[in-house]
C-alpha atoms as a PDB file:
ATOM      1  CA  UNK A   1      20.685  -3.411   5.962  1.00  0.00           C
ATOM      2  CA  UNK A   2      18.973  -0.278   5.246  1.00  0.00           C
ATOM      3  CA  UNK A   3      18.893   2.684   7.051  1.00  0.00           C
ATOM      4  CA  UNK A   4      16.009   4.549   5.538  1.00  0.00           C
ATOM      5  CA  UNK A   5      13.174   5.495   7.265  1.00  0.00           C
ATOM      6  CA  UNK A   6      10.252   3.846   5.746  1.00  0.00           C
ATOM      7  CA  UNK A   7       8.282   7.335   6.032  1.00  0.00           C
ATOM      8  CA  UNK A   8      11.397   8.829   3.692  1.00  0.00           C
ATOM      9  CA  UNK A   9      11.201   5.683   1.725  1.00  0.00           C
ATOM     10  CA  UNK A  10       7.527   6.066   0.525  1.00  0.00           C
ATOM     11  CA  UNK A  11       6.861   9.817   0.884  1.00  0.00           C
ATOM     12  CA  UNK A  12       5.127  10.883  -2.494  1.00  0.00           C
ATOM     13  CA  UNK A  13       4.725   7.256  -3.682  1.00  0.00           C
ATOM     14  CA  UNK A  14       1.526   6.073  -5.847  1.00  0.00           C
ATOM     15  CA  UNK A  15       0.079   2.504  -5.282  1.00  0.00           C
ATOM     16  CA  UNK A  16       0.838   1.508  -8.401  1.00  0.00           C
ATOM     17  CA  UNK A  17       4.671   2.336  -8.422  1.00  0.00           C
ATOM     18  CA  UNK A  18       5.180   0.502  -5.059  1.00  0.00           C
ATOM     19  CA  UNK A  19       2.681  -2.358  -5.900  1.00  0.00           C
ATOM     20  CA  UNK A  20       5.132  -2.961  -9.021  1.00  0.00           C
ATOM     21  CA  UNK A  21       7.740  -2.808  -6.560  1.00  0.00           C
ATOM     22  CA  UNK A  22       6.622  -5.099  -4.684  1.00  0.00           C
ATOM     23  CA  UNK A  23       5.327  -7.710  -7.452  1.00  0.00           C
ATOM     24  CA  UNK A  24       9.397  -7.457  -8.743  1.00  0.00           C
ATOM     25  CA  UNK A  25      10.319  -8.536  -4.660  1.00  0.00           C
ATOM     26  CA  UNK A  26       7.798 -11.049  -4.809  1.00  0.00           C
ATOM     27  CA  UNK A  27       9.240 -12.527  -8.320  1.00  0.00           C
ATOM     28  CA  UNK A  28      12.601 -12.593  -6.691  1.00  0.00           C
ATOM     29  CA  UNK A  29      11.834 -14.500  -3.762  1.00  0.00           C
ATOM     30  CA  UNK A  30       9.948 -17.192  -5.717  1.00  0.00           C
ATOM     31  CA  UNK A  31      12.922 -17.508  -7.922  1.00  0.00           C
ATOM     32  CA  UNK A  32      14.914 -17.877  -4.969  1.00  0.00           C
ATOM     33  CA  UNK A  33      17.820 -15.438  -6.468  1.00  0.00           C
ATOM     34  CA  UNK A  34      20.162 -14.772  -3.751  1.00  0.00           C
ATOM     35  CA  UNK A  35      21.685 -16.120  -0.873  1.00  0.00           C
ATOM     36  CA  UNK A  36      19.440 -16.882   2.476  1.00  0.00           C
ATOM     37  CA  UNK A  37      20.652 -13.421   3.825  1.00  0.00           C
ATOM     38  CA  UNK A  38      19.840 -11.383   0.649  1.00  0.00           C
ATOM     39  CA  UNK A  39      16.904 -13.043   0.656  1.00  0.00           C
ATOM     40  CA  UNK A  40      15.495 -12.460   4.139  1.00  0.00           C
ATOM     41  CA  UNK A  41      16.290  -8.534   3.291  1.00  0.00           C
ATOM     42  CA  UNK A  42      13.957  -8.813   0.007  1.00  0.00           C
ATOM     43  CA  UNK A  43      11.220 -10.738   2.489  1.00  0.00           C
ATOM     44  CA  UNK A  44      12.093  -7.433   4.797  1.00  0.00           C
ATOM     45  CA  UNK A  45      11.726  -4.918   2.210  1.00  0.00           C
ATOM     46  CA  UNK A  46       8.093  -6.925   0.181  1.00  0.00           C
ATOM     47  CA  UNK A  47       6.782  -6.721   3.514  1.00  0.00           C
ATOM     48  CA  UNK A  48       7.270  -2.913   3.855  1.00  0.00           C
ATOM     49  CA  UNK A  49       5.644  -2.753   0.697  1.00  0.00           C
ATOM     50  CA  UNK A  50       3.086  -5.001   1.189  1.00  0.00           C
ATOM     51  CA  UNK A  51       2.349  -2.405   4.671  1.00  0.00           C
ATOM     52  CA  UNK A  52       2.242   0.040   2.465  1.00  0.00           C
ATOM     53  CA  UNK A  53       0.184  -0.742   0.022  1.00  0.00           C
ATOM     54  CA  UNK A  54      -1.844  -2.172   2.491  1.00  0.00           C
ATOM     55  CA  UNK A  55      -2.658   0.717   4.215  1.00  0.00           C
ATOM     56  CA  UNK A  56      -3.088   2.898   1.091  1.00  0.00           C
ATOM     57  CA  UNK A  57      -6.459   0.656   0.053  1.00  0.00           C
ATOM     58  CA  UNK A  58      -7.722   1.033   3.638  1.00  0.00           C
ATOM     59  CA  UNK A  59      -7.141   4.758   3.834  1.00  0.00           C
ATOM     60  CA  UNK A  60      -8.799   4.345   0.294  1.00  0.00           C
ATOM     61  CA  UNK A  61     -11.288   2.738   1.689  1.00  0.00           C
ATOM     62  CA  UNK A  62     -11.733   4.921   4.624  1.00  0.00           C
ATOM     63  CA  UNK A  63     -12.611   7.741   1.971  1.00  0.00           C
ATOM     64  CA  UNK A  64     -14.792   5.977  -0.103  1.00  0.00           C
ATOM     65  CA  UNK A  65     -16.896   4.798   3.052  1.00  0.00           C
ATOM     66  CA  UNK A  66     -17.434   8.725   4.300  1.00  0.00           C
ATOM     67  CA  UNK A  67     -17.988   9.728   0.547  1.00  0.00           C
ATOM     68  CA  UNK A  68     -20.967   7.433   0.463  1.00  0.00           C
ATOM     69  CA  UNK A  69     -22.052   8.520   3.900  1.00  0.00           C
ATOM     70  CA  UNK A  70     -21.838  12.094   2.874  1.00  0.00           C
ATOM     71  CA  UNK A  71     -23.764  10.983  -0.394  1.00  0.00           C
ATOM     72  CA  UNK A  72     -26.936   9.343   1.355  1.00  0.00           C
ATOM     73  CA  UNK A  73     -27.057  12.728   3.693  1.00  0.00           C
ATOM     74  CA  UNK A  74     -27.337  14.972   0.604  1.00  0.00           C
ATOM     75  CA  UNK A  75     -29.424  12.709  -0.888  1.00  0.00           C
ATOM     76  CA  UNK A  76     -31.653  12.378   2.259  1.00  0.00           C
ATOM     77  CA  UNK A  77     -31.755  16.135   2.272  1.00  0.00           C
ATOM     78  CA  UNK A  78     -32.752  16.448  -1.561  1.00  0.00           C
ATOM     79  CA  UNK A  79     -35.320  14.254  -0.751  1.00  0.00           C
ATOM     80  CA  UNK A  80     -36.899  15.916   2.222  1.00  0.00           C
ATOM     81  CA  UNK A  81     -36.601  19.095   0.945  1.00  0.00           C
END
């Protein structure tokens, strides 16, 4: 089992290199390559990545949302003024 702290383990990672990580987890477990054990420990570590990436879109999101709300308020402003 690992001992990495998932903070260490995805510090300075881009979506795109952990969501290919995580498609290559998600190709193992459907092809069923390992034992029940190894297995369980790929589930373990796709759904760490699936957390992550996860949580990258909503903090995406998140930005995009305020972006828009900060858009409309300059825009409201423009148009007032």
């Amino acid at each position: 089992m690992s001992t990495v702290n998932n903070t260490d383990k995805f510090e300075g990672m881009d979506y795109e290199t952990a969501l290919t990580k995580l498609t290559e987890l998600i190709s193992r477990l459907e092809r069923s390559d390992g034992t029940f054990l190894e297995l369980m420990e790929v589930y373990k570590e796709a759904f760490e990545y699936y957390t992550y990436c996860t949580a990258y879109l909503n903090t995406a999101a998140d930005k995009i949302k305020d972006l828009n709300i900060r858009m409309a308020e300059l825009l409201r402003t423009i148009e007032e003024g």
